[in-house]
Structures are given as C-alpha cells and as structure tokens.
N, C-alpha and C. Protein backbone atom coordinates (compact mmCIF):
# COMPACT_ATOMS: atom_id res chain seq x y z
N UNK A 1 -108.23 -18.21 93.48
CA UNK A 1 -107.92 -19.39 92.71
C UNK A 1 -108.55 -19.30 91.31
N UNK A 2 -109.85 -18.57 91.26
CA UNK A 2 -110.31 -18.44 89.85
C UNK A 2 -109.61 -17.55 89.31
N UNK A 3 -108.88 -16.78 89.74
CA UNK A 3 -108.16 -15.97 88.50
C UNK A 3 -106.95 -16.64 88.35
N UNK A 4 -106.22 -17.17 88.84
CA UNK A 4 -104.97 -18.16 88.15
C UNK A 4 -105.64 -19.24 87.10
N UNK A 5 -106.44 -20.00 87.36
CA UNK A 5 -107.41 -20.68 86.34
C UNK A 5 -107.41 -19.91 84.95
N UNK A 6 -108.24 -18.70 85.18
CA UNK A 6 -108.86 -17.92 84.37
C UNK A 6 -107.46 -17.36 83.34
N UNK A 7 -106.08 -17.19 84.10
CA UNK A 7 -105.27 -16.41 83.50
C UNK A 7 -104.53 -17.93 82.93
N UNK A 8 -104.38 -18.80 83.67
CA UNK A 8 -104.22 -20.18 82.82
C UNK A 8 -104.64 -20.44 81.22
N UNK A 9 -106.10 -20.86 81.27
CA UNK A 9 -106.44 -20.72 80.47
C UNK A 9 -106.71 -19.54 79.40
N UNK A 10 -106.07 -18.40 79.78
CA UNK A 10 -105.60 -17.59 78.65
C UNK A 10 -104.40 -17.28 78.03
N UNK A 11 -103.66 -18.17 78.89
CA UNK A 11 -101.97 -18.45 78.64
C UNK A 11 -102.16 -19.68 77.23
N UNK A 12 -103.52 -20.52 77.77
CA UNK A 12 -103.01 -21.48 76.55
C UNK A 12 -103.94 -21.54 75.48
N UNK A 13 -104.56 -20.51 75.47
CA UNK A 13 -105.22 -19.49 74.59
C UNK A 13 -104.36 -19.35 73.32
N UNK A 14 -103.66 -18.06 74.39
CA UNK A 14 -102.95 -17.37 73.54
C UNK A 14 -101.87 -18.35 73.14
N UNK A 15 -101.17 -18.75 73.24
CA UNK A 15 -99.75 -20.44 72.97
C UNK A 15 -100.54 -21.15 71.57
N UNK A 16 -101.93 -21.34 72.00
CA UNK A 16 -102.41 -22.36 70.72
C UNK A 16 -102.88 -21.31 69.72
N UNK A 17 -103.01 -20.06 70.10
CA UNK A 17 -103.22 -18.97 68.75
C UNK A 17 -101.68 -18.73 67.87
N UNK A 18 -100.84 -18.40 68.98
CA UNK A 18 -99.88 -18.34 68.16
C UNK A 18 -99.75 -19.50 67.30
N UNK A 19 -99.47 -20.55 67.86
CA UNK A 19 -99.42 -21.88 67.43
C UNK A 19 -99.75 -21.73 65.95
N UNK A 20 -101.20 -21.64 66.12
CA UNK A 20 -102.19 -21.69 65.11
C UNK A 20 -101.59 -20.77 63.41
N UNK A 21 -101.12 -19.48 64.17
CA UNK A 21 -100.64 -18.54 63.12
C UNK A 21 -99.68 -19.19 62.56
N UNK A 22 -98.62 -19.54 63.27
CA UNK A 22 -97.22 -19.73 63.28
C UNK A 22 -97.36 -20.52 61.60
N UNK A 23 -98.33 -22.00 62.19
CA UNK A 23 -98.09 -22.83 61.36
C UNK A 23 -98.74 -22.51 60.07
N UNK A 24 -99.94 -21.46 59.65
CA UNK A 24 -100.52 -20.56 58.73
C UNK A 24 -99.37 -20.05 58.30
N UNK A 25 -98.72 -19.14 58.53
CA UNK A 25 -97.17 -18.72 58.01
C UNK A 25 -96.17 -19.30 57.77
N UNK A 26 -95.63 -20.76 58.56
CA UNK A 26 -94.92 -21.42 57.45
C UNK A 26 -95.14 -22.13 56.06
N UNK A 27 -96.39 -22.92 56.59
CA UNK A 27 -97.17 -22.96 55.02
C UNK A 27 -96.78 -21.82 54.35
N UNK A 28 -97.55 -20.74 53.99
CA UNK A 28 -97.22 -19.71 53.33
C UNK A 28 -95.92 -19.51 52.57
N UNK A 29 -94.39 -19.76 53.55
CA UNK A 29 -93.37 -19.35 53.40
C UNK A 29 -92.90 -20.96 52.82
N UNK A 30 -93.32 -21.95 52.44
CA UNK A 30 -93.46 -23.18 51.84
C UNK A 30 -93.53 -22.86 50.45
N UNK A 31 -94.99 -22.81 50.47
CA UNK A 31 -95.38 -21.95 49.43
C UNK A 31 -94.53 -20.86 48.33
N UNK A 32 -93.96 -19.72 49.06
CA UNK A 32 -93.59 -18.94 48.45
C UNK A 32 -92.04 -19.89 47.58
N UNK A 33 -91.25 -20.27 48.58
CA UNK A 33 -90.15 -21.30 47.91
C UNK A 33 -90.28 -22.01 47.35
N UNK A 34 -91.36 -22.41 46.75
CA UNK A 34 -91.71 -23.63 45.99
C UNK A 34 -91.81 -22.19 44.69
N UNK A 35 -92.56 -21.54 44.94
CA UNK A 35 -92.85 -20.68 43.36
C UNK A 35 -91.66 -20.00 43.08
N UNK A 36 -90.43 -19.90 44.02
CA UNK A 36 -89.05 -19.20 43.92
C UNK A 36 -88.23 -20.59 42.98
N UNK A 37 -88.33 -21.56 44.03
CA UNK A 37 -87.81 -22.64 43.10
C UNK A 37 -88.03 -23.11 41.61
N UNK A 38 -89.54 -22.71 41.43
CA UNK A 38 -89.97 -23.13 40.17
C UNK A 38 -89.25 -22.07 39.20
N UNK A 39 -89.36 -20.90 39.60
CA UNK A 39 -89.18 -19.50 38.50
C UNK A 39 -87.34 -19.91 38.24
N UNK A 40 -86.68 -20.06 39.25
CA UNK A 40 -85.36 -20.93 39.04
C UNK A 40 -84.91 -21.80 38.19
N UNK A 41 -85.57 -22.77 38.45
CA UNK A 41 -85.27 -24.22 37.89
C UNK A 41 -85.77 -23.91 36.24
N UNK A 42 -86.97 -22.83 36.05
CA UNK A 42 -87.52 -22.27 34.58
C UNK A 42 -85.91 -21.33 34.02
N UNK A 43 -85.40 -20.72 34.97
CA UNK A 43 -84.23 -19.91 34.42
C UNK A 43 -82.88 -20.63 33.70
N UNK A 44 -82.65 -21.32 34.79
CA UNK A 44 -81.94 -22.68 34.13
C UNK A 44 -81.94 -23.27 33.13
N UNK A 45 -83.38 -23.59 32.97
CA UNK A 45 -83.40 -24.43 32.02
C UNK A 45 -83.26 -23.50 30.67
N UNK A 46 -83.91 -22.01 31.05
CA UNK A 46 -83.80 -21.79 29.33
C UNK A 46 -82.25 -20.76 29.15
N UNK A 47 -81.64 -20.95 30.30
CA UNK A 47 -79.98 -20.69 29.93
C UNK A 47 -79.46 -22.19 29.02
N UNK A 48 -79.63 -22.94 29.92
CA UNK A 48 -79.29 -23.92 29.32
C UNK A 48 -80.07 -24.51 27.54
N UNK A 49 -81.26 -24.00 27.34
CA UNK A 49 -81.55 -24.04 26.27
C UNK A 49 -80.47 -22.95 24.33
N UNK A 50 -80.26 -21.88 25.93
CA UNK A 50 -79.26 -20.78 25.48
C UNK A 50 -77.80 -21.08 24.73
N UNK A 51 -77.44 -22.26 25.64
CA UNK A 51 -75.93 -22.65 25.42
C UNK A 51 -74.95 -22.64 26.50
N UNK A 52 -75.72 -22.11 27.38
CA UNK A 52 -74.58 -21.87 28.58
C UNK A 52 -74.88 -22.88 29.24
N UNK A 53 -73.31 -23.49 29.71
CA UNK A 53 -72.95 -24.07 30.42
C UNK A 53 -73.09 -23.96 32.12
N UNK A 54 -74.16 -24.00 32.62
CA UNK A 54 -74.57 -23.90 33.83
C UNK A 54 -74.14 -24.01 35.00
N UNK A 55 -73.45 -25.98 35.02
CA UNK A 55 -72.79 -26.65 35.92
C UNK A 55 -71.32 -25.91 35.68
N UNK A 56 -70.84 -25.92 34.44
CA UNK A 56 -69.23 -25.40 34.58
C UNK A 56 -69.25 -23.97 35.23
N UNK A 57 -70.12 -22.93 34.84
CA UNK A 57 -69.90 -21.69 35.18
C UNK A 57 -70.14 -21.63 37.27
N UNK A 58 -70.98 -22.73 37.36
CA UNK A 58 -71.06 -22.40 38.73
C UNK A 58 -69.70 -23.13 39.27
N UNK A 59 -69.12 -24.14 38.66
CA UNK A 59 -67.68 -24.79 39.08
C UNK A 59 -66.76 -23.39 39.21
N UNK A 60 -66.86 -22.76 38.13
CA UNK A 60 -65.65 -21.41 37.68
C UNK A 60 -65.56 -20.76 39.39
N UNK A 61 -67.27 -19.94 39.39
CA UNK A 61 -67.10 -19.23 40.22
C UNK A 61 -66.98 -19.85 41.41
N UNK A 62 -67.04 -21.20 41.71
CA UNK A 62 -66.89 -21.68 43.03
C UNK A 62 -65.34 -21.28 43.19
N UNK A 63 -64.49 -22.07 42.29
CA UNK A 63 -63.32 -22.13 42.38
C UNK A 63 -62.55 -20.16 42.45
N UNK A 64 -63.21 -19.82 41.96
CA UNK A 64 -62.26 -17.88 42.05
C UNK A 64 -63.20 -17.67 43.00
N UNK A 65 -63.92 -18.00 43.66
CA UNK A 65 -64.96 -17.21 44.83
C UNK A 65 -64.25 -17.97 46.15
N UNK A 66 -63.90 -18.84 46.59
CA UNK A 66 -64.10 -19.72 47.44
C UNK A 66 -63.04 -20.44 48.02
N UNK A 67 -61.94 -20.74 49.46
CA UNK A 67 -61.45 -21.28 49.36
C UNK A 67 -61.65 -23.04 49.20
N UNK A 68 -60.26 -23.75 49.16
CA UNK A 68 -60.55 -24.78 48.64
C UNK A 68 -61.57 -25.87 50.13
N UNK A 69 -61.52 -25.63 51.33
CA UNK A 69 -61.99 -25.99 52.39
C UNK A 69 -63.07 -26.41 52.50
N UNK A 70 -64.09 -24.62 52.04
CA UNK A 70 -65.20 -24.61 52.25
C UNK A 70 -66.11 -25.81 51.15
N UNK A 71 -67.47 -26.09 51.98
CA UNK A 71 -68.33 -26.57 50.72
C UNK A 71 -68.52 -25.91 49.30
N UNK A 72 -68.80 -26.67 48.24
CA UNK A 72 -69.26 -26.20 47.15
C UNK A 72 -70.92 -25.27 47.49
N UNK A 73 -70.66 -24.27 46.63
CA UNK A 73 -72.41 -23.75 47.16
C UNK A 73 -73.33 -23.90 45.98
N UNK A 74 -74.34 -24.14 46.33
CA UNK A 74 -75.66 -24.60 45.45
C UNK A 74 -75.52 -23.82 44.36
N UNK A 75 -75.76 -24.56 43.07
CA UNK A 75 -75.71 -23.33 41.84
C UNK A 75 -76.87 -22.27 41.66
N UNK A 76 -77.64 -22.39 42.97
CA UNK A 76 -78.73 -20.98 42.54
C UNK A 76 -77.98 -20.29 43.68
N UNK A 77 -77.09 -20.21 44.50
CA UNK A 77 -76.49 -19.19 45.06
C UNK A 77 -75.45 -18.74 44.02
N UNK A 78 -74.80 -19.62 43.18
CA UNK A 78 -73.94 -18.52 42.23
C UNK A 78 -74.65 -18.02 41.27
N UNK A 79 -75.49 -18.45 40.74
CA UNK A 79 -76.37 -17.57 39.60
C UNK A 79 -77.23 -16.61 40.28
C-alpha cells in the first residue's frame, strides 16, 4: 500500500511540475507576441507615414488572394 501512495504522490508531483512549466512557457510565448505585435504595429505605422495605403492594399490582396466566402484575413497576415 505504501508504494501506490508513494507512486501517487509522484504522479502529482510530476502533473503540478509540468503544470508549473507549462504556465512559465505560456507567459513567455505572451510575451514574445506582444514584442511581435509591437515591431508590427511600428511597421505599419511608418508605411503608413510612407504613403502607403495599408487598409486598401490589404483589401487588394484579399480580394485577388481569396475567394469571396472565406473571411477577410487580418492585415498582418497580408503584409
């Protein structure tokens, strides 16, 4: 009986370690999309400081990329 115990409590050992990592690594991967988003939203803006038309060009390629069905896709997937 003490080793089912014993292997018990290393079942939820190991469950709350992973646990533990898991949620260390999505943070992280939070993180990283937030500094992806920022370097983005910085690109944008200085196209758009540029002259280019941002919103129309991602309309263009929606429309020659895409049938008419599907959703529109986010303009950092066409740029």
């Amino acid at each position: 009986m003490a080793e089912k115990q014993q292997s018990k409590e290393e079942q939820i050992g190991f469950h709350k370690g992973s646990l533990s990592t898991l949620a260390k690594e999505r943070q992280e991967l939070s993180r990283l999309l937030n500094i992806v988003e920022q370097l983005m939203q910085m690109h944008i803006g200085s196209l758009k400081e540029l002259g280019v038309d941002v919103e129309k060009e991602a309309e263009e390629a929606s429309k020659d990329g895409g049938s008419g069905s599907k959703k529109k896709a986010p303009i950092e997937d066409i740029l």
